[in-house]
Protein backbone atom coordinates (compact mmCIF):
# COMPACT_ATOMS: atom_id res chain seq x y z
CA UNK A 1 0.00 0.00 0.00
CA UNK A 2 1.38 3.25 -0.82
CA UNK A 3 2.45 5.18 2.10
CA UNK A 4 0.20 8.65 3.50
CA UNK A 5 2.86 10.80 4.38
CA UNK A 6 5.78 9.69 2.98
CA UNK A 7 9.18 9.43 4.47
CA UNK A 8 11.72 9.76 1.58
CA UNK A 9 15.13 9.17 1.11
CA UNK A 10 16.94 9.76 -2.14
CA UNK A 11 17.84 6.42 -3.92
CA UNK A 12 21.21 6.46 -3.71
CA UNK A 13 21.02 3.96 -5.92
CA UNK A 14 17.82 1.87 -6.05
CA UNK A 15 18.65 1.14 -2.92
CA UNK A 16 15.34 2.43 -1.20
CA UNK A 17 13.89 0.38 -3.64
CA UNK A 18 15.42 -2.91 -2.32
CA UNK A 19 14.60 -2.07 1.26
CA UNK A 20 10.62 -1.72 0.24
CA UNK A 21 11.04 -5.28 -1.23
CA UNK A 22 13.39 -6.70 1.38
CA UNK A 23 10.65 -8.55 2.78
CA UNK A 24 10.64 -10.60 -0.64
CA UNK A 25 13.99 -11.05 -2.22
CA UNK A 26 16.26 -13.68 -1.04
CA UNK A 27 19.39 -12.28 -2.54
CA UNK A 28 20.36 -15.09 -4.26
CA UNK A 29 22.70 -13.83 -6.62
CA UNK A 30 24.57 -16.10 -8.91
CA UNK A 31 28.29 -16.42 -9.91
CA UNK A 32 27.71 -14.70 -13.21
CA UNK A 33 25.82 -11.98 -11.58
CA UNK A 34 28.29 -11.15 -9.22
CA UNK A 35 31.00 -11.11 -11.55
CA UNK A 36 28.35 -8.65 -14.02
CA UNK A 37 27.90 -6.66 -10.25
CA UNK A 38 31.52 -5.99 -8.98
CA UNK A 39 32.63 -5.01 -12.64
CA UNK A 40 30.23 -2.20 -12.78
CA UNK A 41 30.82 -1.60 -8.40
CA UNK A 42 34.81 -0.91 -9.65
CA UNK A 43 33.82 1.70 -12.58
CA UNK A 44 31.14 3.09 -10.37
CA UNK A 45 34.05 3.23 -7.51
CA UNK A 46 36.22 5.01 -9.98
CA UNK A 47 33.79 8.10 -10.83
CA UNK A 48 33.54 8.34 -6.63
CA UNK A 49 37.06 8.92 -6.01
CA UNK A 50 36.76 11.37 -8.75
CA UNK A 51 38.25 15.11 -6.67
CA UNK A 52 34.56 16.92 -8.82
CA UNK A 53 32.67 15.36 -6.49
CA UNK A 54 33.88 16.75 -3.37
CA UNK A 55 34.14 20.33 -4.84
CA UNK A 56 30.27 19.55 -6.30
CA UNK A 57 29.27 18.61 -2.50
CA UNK A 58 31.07 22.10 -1.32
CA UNK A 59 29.42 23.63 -3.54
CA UNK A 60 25.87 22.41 -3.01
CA UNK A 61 26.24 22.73 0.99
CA UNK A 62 27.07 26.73 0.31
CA UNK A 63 24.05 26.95 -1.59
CA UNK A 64 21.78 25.36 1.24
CA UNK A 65 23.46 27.35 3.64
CA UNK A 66 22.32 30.21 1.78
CA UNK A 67 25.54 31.66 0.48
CA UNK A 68 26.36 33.04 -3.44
CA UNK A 69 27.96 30.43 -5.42
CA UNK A 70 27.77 29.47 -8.71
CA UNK A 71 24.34 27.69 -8.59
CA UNK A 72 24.60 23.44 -9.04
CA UNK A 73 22.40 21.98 -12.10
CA UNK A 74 20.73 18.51 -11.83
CA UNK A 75 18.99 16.40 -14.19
CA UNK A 76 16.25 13.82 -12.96
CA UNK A 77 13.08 12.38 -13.07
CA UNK A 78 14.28 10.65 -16.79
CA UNK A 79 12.47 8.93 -19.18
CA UNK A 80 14.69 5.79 -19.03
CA UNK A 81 13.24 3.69 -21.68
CA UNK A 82 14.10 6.18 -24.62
CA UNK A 83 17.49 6.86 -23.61
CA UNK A 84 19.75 4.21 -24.02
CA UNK A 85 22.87 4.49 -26.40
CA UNK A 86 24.67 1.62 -27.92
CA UNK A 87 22.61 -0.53 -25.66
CA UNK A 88 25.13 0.50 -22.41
CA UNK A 89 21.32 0.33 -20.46
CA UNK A 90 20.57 -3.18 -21.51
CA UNK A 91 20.98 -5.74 -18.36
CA UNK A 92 22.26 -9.12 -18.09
CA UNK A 93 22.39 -10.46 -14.74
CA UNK A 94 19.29 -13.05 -14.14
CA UNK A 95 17.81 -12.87 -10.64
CA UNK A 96 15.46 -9.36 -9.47
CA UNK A 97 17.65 -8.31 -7.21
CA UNK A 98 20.83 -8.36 -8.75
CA UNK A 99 19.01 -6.43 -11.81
CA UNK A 100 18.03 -3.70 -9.72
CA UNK A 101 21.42 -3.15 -8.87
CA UNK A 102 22.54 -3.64 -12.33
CA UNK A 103 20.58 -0.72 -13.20
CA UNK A 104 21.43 1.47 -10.98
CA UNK A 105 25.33 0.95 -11.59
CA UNK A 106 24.10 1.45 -15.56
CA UNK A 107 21.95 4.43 -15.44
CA UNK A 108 24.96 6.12 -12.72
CA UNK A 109 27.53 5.28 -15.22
CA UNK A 110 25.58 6.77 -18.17
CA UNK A 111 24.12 9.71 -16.69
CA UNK A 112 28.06 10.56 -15.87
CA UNK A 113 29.31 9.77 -19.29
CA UNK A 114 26.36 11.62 -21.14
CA UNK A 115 25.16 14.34 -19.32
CA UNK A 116 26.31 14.39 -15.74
CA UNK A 117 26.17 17.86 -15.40
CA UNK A 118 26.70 18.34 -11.33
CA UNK A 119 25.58 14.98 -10.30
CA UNK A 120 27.11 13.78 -7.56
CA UNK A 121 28.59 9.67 -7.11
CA UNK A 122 29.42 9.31 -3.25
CA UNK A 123 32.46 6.99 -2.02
CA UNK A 124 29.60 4.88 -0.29
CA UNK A 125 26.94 2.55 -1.34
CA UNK A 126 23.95 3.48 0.87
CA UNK A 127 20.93 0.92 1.63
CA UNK A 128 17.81 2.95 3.08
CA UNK A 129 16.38 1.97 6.40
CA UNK A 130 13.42 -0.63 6.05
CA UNK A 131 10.34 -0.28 7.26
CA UNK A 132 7.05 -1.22 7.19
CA UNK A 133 2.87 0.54 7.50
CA UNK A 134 -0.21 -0.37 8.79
CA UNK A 135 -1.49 2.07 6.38
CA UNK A 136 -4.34 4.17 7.24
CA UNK A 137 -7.20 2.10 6.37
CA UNK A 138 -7.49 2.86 2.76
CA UNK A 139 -5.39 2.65 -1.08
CA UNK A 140 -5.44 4.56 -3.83
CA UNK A 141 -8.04 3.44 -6.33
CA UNK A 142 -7.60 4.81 -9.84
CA UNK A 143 -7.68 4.31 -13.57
CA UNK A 144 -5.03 4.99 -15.96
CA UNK A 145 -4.37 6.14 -19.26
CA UNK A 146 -1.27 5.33 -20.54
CA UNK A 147 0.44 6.77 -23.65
CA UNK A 148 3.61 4.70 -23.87
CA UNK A 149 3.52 1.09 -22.65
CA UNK A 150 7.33 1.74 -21.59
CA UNK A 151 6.60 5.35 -19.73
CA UNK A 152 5.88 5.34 -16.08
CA UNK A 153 4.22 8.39 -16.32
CA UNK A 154 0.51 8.16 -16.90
CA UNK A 155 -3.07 9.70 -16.60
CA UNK A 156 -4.71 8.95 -13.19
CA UNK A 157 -8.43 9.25 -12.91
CA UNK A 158 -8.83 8.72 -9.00
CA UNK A 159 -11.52 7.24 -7.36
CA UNK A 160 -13.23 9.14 -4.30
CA UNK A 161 -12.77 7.79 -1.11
CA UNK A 162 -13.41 10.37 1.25
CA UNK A 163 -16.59 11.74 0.20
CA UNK A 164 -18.52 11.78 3.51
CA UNK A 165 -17.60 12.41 6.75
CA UNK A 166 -18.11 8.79 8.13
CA UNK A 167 -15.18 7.67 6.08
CA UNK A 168 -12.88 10.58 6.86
CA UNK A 169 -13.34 9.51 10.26
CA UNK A 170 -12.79 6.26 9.56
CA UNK A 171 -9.34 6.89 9.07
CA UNK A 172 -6.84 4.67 10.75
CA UNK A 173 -3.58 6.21 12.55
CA UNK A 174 -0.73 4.24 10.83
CA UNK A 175 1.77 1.55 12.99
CA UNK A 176 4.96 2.14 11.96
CA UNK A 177 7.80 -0.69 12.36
CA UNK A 178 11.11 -0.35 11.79
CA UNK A 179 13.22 -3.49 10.47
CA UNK A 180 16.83 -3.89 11.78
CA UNK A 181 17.38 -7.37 11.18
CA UNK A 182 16.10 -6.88 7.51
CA UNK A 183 18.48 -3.67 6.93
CA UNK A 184 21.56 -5.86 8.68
CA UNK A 185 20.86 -8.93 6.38
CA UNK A 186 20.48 -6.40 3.42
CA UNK A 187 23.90 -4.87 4.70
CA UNK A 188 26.15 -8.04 5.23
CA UNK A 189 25.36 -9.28 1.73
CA UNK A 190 26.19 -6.59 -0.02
CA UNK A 191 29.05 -5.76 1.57
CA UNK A 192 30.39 -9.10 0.91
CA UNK A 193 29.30 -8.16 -2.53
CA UNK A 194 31.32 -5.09 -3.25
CA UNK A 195 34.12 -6.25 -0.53
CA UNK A 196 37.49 -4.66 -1.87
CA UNK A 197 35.49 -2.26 -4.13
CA UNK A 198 32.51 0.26 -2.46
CA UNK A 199 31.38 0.60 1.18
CA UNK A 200 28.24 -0.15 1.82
CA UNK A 201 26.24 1.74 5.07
CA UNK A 202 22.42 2.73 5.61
CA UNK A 203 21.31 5.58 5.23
CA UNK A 204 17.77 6.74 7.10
CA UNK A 205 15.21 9.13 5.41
CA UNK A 206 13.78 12.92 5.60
CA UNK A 207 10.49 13.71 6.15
CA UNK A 208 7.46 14.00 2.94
CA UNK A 209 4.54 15.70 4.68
CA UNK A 210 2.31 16.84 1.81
CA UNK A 211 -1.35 15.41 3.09
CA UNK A 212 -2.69 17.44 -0.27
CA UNK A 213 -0.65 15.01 -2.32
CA UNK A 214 -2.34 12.41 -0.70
CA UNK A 215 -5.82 13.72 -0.29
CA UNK A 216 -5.72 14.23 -4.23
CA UNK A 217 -4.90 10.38 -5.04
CA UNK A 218 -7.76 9.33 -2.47
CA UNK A 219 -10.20 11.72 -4.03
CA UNK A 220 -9.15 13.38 -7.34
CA UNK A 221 -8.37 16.61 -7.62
CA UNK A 222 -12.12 18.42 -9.24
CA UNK A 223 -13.83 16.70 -6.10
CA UNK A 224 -11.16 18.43 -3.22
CA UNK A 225 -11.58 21.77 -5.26
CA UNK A 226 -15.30 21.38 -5.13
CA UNK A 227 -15.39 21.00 -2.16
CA UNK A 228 -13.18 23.82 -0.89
CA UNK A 229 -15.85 26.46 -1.80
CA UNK A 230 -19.05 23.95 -1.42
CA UNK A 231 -17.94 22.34 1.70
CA UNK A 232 -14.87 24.31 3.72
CA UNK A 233 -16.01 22.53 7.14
CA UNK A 234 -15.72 18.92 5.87
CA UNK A 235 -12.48 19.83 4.23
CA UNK A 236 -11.17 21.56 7.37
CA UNK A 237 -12.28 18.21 9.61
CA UNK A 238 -10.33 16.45 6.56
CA UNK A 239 -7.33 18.27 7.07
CA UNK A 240 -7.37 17.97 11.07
CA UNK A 241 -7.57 14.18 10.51
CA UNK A 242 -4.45 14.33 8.01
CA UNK A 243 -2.46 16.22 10.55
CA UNK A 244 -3.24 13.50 13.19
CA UNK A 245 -1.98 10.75 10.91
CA UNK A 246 1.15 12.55 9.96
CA UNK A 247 2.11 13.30 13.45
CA UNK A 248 1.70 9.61 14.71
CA UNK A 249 3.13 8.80 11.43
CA UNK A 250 6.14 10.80 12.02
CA UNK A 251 6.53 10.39 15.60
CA UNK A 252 6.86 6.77 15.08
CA UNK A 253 9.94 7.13 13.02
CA UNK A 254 11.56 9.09 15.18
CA UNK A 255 11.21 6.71 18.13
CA UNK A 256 12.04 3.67 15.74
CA UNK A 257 15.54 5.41 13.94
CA UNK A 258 14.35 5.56 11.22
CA UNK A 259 14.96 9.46 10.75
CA UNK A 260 18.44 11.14 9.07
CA UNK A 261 19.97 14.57 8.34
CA UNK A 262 22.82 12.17 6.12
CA UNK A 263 20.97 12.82 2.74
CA UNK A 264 22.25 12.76 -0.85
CA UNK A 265 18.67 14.67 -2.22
CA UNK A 266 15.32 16.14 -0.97
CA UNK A 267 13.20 15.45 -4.02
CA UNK A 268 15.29 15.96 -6.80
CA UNK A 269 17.51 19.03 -5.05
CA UNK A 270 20.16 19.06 -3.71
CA UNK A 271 20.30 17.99 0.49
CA UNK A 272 23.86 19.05 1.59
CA UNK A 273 23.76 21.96 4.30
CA UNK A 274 25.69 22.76 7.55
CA UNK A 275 22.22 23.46 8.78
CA UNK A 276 21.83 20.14 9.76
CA UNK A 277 21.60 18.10 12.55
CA UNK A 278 20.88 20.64 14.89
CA UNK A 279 23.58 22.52 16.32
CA UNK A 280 22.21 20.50 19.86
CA UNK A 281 22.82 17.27 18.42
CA UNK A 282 25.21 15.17 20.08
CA UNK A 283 24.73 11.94 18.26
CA UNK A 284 22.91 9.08 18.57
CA UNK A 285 19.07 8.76 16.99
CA UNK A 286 18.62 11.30 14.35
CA UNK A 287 15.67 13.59 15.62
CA UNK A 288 12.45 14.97 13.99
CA UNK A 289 14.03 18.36 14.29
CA UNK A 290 17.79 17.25 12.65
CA UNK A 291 16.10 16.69 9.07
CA UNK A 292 15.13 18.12 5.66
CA UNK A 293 10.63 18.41 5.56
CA UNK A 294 9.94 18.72 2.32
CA UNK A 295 6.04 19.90 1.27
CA UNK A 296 4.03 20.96 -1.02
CA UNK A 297 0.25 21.67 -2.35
CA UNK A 298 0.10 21.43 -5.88
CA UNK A 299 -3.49 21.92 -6.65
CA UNK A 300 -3.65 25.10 -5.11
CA UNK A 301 -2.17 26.61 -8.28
CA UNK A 302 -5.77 27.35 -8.44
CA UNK A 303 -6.92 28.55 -5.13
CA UNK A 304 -5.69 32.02 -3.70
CA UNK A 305 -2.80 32.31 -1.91
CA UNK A 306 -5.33 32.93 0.95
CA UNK A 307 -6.94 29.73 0.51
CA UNK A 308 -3.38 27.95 1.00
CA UNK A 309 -2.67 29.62 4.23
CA UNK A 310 -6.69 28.30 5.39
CA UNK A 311 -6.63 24.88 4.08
CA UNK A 312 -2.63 23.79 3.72
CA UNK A 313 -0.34 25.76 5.96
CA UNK A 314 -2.66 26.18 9.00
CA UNK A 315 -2.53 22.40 9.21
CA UNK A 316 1.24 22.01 8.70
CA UNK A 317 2.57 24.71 10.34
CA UNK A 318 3.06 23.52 13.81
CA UNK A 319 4.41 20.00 12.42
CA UNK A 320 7.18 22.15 10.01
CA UNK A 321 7.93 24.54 13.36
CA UNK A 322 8.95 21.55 14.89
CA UNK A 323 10.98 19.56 12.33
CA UNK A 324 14.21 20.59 10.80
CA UNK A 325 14.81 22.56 7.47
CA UNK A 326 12.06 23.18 4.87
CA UNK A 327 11.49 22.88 1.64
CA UNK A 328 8.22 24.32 0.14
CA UNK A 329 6.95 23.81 -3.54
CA UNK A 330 7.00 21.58 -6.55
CA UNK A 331 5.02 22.31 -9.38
CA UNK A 332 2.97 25.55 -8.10
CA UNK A 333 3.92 28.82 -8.83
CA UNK A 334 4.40 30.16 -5.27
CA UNK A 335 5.23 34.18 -5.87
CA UNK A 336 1.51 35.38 -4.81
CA UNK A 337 2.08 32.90 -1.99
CA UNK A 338 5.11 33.78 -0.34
CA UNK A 339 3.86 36.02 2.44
CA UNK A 340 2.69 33.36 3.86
CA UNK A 341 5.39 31.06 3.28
CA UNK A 342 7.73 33.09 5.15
CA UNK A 343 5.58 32.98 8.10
CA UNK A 344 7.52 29.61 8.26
CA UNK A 345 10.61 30.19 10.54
CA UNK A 346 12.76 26.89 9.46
CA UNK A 347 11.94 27.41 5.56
CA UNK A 348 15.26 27.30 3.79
CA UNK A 349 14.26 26.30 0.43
CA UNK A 350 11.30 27.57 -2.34
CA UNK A 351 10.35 25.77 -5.58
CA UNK A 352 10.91 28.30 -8.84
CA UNK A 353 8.16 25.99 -11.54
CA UNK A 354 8.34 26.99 -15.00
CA UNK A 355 5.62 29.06 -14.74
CA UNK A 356 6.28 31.47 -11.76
CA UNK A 357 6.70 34.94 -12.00
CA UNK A 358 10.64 34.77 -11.31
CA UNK A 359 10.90 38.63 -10.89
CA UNK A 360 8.32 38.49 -7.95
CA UNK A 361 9.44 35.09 -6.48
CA UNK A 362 13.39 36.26 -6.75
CA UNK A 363 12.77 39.80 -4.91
CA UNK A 364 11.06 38.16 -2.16
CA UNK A 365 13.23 35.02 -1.67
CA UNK A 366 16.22 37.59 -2.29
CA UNK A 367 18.83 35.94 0.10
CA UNK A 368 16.87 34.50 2.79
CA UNK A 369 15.77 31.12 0.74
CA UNK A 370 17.34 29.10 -1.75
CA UNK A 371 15.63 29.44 -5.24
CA UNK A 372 15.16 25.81 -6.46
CA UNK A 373 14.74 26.48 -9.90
CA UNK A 374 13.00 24.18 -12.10
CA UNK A 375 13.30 25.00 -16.49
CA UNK A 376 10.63 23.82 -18.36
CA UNK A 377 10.99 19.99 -19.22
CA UNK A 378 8.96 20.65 -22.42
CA UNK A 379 12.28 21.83 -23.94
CA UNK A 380 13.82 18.31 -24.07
CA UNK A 381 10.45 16.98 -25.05
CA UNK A 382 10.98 17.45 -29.23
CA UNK A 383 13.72 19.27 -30.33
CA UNK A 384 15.60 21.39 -27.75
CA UNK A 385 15.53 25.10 -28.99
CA UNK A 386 18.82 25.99 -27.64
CA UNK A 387 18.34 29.93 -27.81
CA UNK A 388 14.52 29.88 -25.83
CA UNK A 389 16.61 27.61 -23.26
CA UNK A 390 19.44 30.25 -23.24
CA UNK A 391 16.75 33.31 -22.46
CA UNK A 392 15.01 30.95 -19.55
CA UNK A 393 18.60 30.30 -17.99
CA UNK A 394 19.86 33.47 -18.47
CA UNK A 395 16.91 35.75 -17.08
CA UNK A 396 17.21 33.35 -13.62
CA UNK A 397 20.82 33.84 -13.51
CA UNK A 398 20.12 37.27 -13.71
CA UNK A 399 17.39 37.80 -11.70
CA UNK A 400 19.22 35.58 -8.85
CA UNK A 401 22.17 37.89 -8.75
CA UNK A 402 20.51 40.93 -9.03
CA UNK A 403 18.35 39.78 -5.82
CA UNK A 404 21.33 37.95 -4.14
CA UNK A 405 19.17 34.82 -4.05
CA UNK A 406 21.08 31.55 -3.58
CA UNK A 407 20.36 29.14 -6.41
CA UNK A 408 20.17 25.65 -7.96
CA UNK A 409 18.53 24.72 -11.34
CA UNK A 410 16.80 21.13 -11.35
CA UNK A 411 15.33 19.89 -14.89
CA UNK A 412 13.11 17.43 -13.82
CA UNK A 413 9.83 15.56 -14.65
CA UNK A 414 11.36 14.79 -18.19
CA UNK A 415 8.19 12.43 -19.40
CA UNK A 416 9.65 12.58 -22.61
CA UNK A 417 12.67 13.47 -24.59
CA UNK A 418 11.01 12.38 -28.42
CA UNK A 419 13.47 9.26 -27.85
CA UNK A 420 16.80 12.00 -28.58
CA UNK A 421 18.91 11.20 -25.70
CA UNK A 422 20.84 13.77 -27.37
CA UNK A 423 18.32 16.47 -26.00
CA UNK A 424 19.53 15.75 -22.65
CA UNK A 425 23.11 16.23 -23.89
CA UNK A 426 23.12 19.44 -25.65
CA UNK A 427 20.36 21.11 -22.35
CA UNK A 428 23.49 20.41 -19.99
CA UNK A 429 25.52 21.44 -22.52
CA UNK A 430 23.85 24.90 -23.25
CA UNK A 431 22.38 25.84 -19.73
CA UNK A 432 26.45 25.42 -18.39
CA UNK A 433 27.65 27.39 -21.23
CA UNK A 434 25.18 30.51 -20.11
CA UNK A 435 26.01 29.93 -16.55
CA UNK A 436 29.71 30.25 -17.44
CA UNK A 437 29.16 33.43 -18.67
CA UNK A 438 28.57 34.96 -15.45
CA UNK A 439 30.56 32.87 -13.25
């Protein structure tokens, strides 16, 4: 069951992705797999030791901490199946979990050969904490649409769940358990794996708490909207029983471990900061208030900015106050929004989508936020037009500077590049090339 309230970690590898299916494989990984494992482990170990990365990971700490540096640039969220060249993506071990290994060390090795632009390959393997839900009672139900059978990304029509009070109610508080002996199994066979080549440690996660995200898969986004203006009260009594999940939810992992502030990426950005733990922190258990939040409310694009600070931030406001650094935004513009964002003492980082007004967001994040900026993916989608990607990454450079705002840029949700891997190439290419000029 997909989780409510997510706690994320960034794949440092698929990693994550073999701790949600510990439970199932039995790591039985054959002599010809190995060999096909610890070949790609000793090029992977090889980009690692490269001296970029450390300067990258400078780099992207300064930026978090809020100082003016020449601003990172990260590519994810790819469209895997249309980019492989030469077949370097294809995979040959045999069993499921060596593949997902496999393709990790493959898509690393080609991102950094093709367009690596400031990606970053630690010196260390990391396996994320396992864990496992009771859930809260309910799933997602949905239909979707798919447009490529290979594409992950689809249409979602979702099926309302929540559609009278009885079933809000309803609503179970989640039972969180945390899996040591899972995560040390995990951890002795891979490190007998890469032995001689990688270390291998876990790694814990940062905090999702978006309960809009969540509210739109369990009812679709036309009926929460509706009932905004029809029905505030039910959505209000909504909202109170989201923020009563998400604090069990996240107290629970902070009792069981499960929390760190030791984190590669907060949702496609980069996580690196001196900010973090808390300058109180003495060691031990990672707490609630030593970690990255990250949230967000992306269908209130369409409500005022009003409306956000009634229905979203009221609700998540005293969890955030309590928790570590934030980051606010994905795919909303947030510049009509941001005096109320700022009412947010621990906020240290504010999505830039393509379609903000970047001259109002930029004067009022000036230096006091980071400006995660994101360029529109639909450039990579055909054919890249090199000169409207020049004006979008030159008018944020310039805007940034002239506002002293601490920057990144972060292509991301690629759905598509028209199967031209080469789009990819030449947007790294040309977005460094007008960064250079300033810096």
């Amino acid at each position: 069951m997909k989780q409510l309230f997510q706690i994320g970690g960034y794949v440092s590898g698929v990693m994550a992705f073999l701790s949600k299916k510990a439970e199932k494989l039995t790591f039985s990984i054959s002599k010809e797999d190995r060999g096909i494992l610890r070949e790609l482990a000793k090029k992977y170990a090889e980009l690692a030791a490269d001296p970029v990365n450390n300067e990258r990971i400078s780099r992207m700490r300064e930026v978090n901490d809020l100082k003016p540096v020449r601003p990172p640039v990260w590519v994810d969220e790819l469209p895997w199946h249309e980019l492989d060249i030469d077949n370097q993506l294809v995979l040959h071990c045999q069993s499921e979990e060596a593949k997902i290994l496999e393709e990790y060390f493959r898509q690393t090795l080609f991102r950094w050969k093709y367009f690596q632009a400031d990606m970053v390959v630690e010196d260390t393997l990391y396996l994320i904490k396992a864990y496992s839900s009771t859930g809260i009672g309910i799933g997602v139900t949905e239909n979707v649409l798919p447009i490529d059978a290979e594409n992950k990304i689809v249409s979602h029509q979702y099926i309302d769940q929540l559609d009278t009070e009885a079933k809000v109610e309803a609503l179970k508080k989640p039972v969180v358990k945390a899996h040591p002996e899972i995560d040390a199994r995990n951890l002795a066979v891979l490190s007998e794996l890469f032995d001689g080549i990688i270390s291998v440690k876990l790694r814990g996660h940062y905090v999702d708490y978006s309960p809009w995200e969540h509210m739109a898969e369990f009812r679709g986004v036309n009926q929460c909207l509706e009932d905004i203006m029809d029905r505030p009260e039910f959505i209000h009594r909504t909202m109170e029983k989201f923020a009563e999940i998400g604090h069990t939810f996240c107290d629970q992992f902070e009792a069981a471990g499960l929390l760190d502030f030791n984190i590669q990426q907060l949702h496609c950005t980069p996580a690196y900061t001196s900010g973090l733990p808390a300058k109180d922190y003495v060691g031990g258990p990672v707490r609630f208030k030593d970690t990255w939040i990250r949230t967000r409310a992306q269908m209130f694009v369409l409500v005022s900015p009003a409306m956000r600070d009634e229905f979203d931030l009221h609700y998540i406001r005293p969890f955030l106050d309590k928790g570590g650094l934030v980051y606010y935004g994905c795919c909303e513009p947030l510049d009509k929004s941001m005096p109320y964002l700022k009412k947010i003492p621990n906020m240290r980082k504010i999505g830039a989508t393509p379609w903000v007004n970047l001259k109002e967001l930029a004067e009022q994040t000036s230096g006091d936020y980071v400006f995660a900026r994101k360029p529109n993916p639909a450039s990579v989608a055909i054919n890249l037009d090199e000169e409207a990607l020049k004006k979008e990454i030159r008018e944020t450079v310039e805007l940034c500077l002239a506002y002293k705002c601490p920057y990144e840029f972060v292509l991301k949700d690629v759905s598509t590049v028209g199967r031209k891997p080469e789009n990819l190439i030449n947007w790294v290419k040309t977005t460094n090339s007008v960064i250079d000029n300033y810096y």
